[in-house]
C-alpha atoms as a PDB file:
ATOM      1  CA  UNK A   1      21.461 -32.567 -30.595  1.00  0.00           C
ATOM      2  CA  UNK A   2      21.727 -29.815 -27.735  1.00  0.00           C
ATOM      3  CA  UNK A   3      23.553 -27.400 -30.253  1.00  0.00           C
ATOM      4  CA  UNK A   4      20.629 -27.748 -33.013  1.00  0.00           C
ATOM      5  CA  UNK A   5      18.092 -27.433 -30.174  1.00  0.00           C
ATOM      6  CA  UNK A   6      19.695 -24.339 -28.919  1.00  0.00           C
ATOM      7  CA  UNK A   7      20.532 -22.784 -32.152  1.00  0.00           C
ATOM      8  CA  UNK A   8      16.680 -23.854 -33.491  1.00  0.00           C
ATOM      9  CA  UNK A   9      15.074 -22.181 -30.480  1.00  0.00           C
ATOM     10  CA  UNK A  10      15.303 -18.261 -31.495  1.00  0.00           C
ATOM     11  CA  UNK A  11      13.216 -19.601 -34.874  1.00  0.00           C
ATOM     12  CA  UNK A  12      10.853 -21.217 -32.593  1.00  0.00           C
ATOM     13  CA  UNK A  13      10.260 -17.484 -30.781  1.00  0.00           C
ATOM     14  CA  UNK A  14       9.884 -16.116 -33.898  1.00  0.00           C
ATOM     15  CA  UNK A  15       7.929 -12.773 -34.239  1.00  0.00           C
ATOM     16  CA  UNK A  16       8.019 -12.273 -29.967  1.00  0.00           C
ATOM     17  CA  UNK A  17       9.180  -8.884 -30.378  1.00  0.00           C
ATOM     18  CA  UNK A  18       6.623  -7.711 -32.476  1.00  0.00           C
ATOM     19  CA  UNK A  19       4.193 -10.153 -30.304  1.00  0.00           C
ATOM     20  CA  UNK A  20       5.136  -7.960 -27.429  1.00  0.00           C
ATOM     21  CA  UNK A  21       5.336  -4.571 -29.388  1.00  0.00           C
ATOM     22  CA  UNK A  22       1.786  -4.871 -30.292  1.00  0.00           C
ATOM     23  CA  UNK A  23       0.788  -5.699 -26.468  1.00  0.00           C
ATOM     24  CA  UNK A  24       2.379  -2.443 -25.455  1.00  0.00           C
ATOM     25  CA  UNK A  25       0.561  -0.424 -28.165  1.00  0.00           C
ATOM     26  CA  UNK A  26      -2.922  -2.102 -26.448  1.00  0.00           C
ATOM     27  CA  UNK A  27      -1.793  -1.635 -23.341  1.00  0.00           C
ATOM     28  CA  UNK A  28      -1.120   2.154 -23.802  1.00  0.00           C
ATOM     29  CA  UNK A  29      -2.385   3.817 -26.684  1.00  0.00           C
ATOM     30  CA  UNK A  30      -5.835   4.417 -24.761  1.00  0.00           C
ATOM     31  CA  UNK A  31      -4.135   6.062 -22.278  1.00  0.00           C
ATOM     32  CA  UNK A  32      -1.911   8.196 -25.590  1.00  0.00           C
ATOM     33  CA  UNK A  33      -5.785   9.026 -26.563  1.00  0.00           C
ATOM     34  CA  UNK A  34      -6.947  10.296 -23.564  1.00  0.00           C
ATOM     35  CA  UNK A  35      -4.267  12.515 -22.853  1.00  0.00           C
ATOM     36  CA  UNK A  36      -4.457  13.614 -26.524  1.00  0.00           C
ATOM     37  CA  UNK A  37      -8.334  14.714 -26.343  1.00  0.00           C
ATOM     38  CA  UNK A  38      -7.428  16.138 -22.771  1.00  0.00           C
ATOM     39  CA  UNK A  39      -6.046  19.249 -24.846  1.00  0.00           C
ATOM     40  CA  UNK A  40      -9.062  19.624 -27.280  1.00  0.00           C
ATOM     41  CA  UNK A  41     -10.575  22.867 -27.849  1.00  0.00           C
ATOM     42  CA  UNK A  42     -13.688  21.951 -28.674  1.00  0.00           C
ATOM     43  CA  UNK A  43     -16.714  20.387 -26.351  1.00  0.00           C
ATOM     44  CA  UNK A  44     -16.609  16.817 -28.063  1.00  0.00           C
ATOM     45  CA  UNK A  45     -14.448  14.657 -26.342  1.00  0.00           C
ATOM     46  CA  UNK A  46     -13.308  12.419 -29.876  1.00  0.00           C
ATOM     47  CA  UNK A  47     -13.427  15.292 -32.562  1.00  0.00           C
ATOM     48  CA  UNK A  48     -10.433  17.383 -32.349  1.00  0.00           C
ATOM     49  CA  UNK A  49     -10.609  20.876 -32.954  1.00  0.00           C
ATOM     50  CA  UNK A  50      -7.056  22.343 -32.177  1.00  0.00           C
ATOM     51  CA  UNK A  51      -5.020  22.918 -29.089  1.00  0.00           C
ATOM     52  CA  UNK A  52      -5.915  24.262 -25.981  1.00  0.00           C
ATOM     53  CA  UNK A  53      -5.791  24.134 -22.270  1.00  0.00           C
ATOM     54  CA  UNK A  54      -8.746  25.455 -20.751  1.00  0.00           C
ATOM     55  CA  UNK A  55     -10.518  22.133 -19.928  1.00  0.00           C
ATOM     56  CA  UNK A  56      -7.645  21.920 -17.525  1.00  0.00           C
ATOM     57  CA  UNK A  57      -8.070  25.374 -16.657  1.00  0.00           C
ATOM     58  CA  UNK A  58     -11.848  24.848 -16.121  1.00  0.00           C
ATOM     59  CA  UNK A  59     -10.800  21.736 -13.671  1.00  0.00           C
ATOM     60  CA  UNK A  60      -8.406  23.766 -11.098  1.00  0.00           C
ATOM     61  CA  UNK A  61     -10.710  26.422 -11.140  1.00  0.00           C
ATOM     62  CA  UNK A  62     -14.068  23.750 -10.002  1.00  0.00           C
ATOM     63  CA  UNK A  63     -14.773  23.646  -6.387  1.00  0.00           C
ATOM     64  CA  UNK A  64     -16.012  20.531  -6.423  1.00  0.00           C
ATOM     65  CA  UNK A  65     -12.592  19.006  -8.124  1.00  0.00           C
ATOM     66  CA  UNK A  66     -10.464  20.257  -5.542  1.00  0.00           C
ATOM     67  CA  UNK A  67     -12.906  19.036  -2.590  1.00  0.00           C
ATOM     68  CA  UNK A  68     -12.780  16.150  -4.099  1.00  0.00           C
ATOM     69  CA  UNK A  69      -8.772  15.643  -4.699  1.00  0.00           C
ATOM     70  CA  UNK A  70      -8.346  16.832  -1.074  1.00  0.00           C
ATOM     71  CA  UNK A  71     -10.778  13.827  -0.079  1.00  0.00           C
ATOM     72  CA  UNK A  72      -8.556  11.705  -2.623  1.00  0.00           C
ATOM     73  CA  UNK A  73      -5.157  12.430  -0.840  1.00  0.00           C
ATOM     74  CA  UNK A  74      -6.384  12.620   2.385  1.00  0.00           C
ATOM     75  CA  UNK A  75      -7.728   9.229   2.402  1.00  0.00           C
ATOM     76  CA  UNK A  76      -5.140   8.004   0.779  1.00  0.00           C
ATOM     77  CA  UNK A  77      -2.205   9.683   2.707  1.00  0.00           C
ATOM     78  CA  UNK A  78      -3.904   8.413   6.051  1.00  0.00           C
ATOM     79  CA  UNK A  79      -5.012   4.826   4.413  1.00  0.00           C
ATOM     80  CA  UNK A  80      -1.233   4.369   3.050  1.00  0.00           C
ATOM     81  CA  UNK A  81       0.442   4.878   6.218  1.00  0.00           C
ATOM     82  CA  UNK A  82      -1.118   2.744   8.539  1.00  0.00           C
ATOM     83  CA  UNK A  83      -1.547   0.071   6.162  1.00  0.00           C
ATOM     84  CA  UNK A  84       1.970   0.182   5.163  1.00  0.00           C
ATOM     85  CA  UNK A  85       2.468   0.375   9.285  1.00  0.00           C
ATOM     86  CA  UNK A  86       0.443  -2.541   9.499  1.00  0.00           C
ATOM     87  CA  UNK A  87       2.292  -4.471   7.018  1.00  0.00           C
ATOM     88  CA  UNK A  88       5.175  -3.995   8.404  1.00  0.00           C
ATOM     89  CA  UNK A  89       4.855  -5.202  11.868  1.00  0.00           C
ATOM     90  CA  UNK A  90       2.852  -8.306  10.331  1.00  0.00           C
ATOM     91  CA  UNK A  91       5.988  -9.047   8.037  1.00  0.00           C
ATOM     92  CA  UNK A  92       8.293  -8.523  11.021  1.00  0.00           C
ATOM     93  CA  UNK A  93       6.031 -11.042  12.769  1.00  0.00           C
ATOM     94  CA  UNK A  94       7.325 -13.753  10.436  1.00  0.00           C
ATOM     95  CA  UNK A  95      10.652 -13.274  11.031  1.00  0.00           C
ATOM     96  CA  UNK A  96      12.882 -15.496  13.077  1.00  0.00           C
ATOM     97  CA  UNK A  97      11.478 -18.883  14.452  1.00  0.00           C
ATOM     98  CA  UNK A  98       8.135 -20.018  12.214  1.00  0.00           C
ATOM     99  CA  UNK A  99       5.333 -19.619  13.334  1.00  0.00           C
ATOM    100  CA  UNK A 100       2.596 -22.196  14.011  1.00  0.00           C
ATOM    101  CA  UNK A 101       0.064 -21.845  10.941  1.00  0.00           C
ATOM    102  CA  UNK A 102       2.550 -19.662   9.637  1.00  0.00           C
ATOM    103  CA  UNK A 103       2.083 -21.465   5.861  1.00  0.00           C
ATOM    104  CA  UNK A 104      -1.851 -20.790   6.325  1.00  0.00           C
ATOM    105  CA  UNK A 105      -1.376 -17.362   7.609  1.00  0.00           C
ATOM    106  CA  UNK A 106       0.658 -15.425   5.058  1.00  0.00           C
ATOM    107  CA  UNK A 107      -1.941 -16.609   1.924  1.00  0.00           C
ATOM    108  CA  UNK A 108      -4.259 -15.621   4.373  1.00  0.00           C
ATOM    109  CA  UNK A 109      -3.329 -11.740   4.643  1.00  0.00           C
ATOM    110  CA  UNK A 110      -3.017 -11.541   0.953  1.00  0.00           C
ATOM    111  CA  UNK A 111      -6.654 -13.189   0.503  1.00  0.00           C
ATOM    112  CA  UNK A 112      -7.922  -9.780  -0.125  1.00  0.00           C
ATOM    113  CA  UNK A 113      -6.761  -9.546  -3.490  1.00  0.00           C
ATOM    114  CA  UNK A 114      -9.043 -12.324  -4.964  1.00  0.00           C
ATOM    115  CA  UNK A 115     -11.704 -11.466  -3.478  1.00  0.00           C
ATOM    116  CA  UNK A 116     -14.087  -9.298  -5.842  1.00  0.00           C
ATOM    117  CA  UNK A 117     -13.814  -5.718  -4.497  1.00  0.00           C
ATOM    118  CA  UNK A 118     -18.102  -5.571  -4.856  1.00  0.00           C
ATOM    119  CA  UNK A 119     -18.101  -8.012  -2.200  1.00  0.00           C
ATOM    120  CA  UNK A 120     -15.314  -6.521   0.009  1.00  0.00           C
ATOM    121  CA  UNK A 121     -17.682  -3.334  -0.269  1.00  0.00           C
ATOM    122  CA  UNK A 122     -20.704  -4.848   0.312  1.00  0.00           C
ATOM    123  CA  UNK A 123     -19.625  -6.735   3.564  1.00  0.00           C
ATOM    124  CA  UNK A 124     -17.859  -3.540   4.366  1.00  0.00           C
ATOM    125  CA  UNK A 125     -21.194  -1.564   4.313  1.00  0.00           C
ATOM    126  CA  UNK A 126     -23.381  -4.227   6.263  1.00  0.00           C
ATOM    127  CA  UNK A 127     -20.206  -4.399   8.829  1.00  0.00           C
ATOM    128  CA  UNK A 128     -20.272  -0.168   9.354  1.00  0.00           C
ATOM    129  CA  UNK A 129     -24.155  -0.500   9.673  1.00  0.00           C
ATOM    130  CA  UNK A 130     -23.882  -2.978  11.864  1.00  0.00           C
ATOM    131  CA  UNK A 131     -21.407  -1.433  14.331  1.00  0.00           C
ATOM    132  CA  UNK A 132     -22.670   2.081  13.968  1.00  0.00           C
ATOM    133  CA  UNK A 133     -19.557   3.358  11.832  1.00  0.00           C
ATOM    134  CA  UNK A 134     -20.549   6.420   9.955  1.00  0.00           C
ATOM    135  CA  UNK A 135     -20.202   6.823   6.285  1.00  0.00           C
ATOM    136  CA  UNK A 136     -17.528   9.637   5.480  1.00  0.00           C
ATOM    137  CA  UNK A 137     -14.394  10.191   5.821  1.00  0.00           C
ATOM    138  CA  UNK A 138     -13.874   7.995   8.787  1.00  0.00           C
ATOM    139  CA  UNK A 139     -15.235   4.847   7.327  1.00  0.00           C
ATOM    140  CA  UNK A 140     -13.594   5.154   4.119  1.00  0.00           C
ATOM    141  CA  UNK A 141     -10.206   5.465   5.874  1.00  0.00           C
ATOM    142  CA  UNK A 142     -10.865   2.290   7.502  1.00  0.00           C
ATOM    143  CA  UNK A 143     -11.714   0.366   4.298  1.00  0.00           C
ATOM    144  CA  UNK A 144      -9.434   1.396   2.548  1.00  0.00           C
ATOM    145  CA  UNK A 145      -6.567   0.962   5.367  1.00  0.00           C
ATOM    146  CA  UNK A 146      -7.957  -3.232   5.274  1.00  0.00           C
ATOM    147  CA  UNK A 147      -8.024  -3.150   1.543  1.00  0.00           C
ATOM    148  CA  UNK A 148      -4.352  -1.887   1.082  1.00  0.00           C
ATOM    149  CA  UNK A 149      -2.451  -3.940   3.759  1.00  0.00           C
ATOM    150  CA  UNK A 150      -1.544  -6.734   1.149  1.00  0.00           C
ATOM    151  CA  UNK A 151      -0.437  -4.403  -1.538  1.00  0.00           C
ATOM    152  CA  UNK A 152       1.886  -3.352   0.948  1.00  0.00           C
ATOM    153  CA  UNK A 153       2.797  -6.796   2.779  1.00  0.00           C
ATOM    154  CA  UNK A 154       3.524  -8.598  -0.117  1.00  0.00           C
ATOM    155  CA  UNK A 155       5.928  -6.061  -1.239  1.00  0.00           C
ATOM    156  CA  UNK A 156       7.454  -6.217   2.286  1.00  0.00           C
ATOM    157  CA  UNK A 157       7.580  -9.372   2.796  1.00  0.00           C
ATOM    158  CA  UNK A 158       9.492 -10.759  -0.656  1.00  0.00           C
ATOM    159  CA  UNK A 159      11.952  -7.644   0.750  1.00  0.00           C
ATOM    160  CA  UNK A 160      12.443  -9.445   4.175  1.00  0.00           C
ATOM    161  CA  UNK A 161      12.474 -12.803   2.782  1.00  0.00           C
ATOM    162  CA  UNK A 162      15.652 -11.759   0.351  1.00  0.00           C
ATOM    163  CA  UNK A 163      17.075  -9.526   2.615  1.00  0.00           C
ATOM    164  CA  UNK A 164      20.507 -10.773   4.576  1.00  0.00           C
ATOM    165  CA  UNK A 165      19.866 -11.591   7.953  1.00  0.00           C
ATOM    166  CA  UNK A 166      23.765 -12.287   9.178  1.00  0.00           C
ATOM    167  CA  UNK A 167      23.929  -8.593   9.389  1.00  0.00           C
ATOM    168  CA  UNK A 168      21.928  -8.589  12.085  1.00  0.00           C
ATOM    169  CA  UNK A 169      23.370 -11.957  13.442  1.00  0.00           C
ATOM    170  CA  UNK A 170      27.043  -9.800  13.025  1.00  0.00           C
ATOM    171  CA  UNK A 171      25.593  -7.204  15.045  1.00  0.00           C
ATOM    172  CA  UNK A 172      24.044  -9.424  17.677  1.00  0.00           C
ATOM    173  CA  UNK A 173      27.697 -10.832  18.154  1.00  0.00           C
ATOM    174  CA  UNK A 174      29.065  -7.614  18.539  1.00  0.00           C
ATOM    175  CA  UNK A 175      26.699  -7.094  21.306  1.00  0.00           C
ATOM    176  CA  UNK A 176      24.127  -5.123  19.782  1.00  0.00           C
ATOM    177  CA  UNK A 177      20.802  -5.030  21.431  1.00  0.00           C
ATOM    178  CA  UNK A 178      17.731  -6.027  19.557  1.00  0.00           C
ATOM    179  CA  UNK A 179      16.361  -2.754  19.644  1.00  0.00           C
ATOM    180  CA  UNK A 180      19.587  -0.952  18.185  1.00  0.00           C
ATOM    181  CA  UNK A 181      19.762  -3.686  15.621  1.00  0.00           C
ATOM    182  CA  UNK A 182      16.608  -2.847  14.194  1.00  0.00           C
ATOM    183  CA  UNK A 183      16.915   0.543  13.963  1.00  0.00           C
ATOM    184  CA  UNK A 184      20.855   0.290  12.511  1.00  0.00           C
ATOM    185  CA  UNK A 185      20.236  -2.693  10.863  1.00  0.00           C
ATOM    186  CA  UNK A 186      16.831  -4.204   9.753  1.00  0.00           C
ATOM    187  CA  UNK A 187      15.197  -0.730   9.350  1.00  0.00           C
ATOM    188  CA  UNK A 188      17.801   0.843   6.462  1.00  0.00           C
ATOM    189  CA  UNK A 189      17.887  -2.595   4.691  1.00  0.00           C
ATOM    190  CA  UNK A 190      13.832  -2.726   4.875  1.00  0.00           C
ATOM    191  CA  UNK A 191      12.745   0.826   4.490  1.00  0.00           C
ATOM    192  CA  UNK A 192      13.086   1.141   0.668  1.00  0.00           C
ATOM    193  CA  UNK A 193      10.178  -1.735   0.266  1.00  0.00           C
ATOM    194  CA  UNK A 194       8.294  -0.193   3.311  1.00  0.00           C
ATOM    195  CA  UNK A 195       8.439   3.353   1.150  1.00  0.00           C
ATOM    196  CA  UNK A 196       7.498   0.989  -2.127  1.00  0.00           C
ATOM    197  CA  UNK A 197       4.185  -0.692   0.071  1.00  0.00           C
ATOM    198  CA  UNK A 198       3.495   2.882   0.866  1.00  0.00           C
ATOM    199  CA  UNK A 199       3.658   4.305  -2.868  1.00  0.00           C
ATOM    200  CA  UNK A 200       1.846   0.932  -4.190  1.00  0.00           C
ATOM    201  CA  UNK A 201      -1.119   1.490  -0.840  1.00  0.00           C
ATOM    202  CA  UNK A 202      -1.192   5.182  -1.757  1.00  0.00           C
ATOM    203  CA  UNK A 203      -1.997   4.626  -5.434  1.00  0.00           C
ATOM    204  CA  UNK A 204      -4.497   2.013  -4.964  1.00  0.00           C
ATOM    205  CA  UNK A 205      -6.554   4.012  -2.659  1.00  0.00           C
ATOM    206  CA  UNK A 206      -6.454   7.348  -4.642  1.00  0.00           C
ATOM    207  CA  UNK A 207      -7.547   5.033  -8.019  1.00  0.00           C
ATOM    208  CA  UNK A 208     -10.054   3.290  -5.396  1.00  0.00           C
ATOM    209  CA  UNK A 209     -13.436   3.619  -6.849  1.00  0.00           C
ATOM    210  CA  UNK A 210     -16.045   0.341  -5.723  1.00  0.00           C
ATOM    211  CA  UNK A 211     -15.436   0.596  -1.955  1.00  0.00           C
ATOM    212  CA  UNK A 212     -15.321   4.460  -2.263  1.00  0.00           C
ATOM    213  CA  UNK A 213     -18.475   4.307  -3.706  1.00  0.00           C
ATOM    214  CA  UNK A 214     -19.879   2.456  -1.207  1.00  0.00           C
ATOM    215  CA  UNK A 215     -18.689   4.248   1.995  1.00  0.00           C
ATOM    216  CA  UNK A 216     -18.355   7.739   0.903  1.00  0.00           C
ATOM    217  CA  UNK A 217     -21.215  10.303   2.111  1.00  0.00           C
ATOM    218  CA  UNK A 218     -21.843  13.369   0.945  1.00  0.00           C
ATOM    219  CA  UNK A 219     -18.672  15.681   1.412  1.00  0.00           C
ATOM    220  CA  UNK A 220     -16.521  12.864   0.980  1.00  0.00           C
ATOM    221  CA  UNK A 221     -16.284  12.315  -2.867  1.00  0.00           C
ATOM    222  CA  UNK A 222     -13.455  11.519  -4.049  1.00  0.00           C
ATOM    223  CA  UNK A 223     -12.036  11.902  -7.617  1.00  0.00           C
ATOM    224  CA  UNK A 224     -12.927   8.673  -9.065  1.00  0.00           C
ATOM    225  CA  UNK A 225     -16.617   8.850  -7.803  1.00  0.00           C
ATOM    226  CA  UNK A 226     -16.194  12.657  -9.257  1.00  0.00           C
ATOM    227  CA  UNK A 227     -15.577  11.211 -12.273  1.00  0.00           C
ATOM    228  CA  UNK A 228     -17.872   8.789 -12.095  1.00  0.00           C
ATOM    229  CA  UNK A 229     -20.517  11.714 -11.813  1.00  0.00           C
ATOM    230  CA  UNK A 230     -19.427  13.656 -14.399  1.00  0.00           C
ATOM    231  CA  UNK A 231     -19.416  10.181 -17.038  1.00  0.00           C
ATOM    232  CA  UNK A 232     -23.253  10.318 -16.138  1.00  0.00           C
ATOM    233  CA  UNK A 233     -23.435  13.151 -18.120  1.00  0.00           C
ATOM    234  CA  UNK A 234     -21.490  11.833 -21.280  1.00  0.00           C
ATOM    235  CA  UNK A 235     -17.725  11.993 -22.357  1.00  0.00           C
ATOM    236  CA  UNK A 236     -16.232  15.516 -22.334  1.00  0.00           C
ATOM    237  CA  UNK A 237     -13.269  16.713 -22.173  1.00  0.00           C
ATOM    238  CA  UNK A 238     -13.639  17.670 -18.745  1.00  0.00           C
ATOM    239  CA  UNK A 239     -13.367  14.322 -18.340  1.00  0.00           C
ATOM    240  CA  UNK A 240     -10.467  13.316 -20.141  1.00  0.00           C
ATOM    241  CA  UNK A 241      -8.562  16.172 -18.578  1.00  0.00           C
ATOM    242  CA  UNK A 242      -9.417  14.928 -14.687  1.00  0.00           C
ATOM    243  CA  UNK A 243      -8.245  11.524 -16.132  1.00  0.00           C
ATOM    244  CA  UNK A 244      -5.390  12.877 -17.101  1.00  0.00           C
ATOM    245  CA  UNK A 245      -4.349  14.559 -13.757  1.00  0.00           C
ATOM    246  CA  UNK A 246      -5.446  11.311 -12.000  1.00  0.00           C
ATOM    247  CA  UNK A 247      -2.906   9.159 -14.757  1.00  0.00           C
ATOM    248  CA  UNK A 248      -0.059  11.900 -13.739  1.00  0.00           C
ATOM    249  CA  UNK A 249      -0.526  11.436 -10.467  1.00  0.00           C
ATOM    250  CA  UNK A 250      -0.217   7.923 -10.633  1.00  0.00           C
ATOM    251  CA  UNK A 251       2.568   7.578 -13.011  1.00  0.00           C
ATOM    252  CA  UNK A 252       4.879  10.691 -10.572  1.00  0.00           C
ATOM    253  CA  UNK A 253       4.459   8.494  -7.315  1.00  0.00           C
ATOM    254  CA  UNK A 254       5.631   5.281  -9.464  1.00  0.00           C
ATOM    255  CA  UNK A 255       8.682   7.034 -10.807  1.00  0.00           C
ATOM    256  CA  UNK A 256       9.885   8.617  -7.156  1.00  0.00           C
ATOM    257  CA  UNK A 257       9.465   4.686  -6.170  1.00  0.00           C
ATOM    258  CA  UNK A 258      11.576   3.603  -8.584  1.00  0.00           C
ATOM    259  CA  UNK A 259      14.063   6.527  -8.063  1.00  0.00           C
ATOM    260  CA  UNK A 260      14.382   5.715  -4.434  1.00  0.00           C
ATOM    261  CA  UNK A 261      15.024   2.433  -5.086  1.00  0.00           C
ATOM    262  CA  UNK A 262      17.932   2.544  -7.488  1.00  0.00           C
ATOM    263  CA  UNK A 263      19.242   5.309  -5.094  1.00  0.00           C
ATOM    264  CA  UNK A 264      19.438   1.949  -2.912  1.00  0.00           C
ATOM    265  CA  UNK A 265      20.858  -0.281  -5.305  1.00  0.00           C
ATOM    266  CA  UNK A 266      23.956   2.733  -5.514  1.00  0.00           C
END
């Protein structure tokens, strides 16, 4: 009976691949669209009227894009790191003996994720009002530094809880001190996650558009809220060609992740 079931279940699964095929095509062929209509000559965004590149050329040449991708990478170069600071020492915190609450507490840092971004920005605003934290630059660090912590602690902290602590248990016997063990030990085995919470922080800030919405004044846009300005106007190619930049981006800082990390696995 377990032979027939076994050799019965790949009938049962029948038409999967092609199942999963046709998710990818949904998943991506927007995005194969976009990029397509990024390199239209004409000024509809949908109607193609032959190659070119000078919506892309029109973009790098607009003051206002590169204001705005400075405020984009700034933000989210600043944002990243400390978050992905943050994240560390609060996974390092977990280590060793538990911690009272500790099965309350680590749900509890990742409790951000749930919660509808809206309402994160909305409390966020009434908070900065209330305190006297101006809108800008400074207070959109600040958000998104909160907002980004459990991208980068989860990420962390499924490294640490896999990782192999007799290492550092070998190199407490050989009379390492805690200090040198981190920094010989914990630190090399860690860092690739750390620099993987940093890429996954930086990527969700620079795509961040509610909160940045919110909190941004008025030299602080950033690209998605410049793109959001530009929709207002209709679809143009201008558009689809800032998208585009925005999807590269994205899609470079995921690849040097994954690069660094099977540099690791070597």
């Amino acid at each position: 009976m377990r032979s027939q079931g076994f050799q019965s279940l790949p009938w049962r699964f029948r038409g999967l691949s092609t199942s999963a095929l046709l998710l990818y095509v949904y998943l991506y062929i927007p995005l194969i669209i976009l990029i397509f209509f990024s390199f239209n000559g004409g000024r509809m965004a949908t109607i193609w009227e032959g190659f070119s590149l000078r919506w892309y050329a029109d973009v790098i040449q607009s003051e206002q894009f590169r204001a705005a991708a400075a405020n984009s990478l700034i933000v989210a170069s600043i944002s990243a790191s400390l978050a992905t600071a943050l994240a560390t020492f609060a996974a390092l915190g977990f280590r060793g003996r538990p911690l009272r609450g500790q099965g309350v507490m680590v749900p509890f840092l990742s409790f951000p994720l749930v919660v509808p971004e809206i309402v994160t920005a909305v409390a966020t605003l009434i908070f900065f009002i209330s305190v006297g934290v101006p809108l800008g630059m400074i207070g959109l660090v600040m958000a998104h530094t909160v907002f980004c912590i459990p991208f980068a602690f989860i990420t962390i902290k499924a490294q640490m809880d896999t990782m192999d602590h007799t290492l550092e248990q070998a190199a407490n016997d050989l009379y390492a001190d805690p200090r040198r063990t981190f920094f010989a030990i914990t630190l090399p085995l860690l860092w690739p996650a750390i620099f993987a919470g940093f890429i996954l922080a930086f990527i969700v800030s620079l795509d961040n558009f509610v909160i940045s919405l919110f909190l941004a004044g008025p030299s602080s846009t950033t690209l998605p809220i410049y793109m959001y300005g530009m929709m207002r106007l209709g679809v143009t190619p201008v558009v689809n060609a800032v998208s585009t930049i925005l999807l590269v981006v994205s899609v470079l800082f995921v690849l040097i992740a994954a690069w660094i990390n099977n540099l690791n696995k070597k």
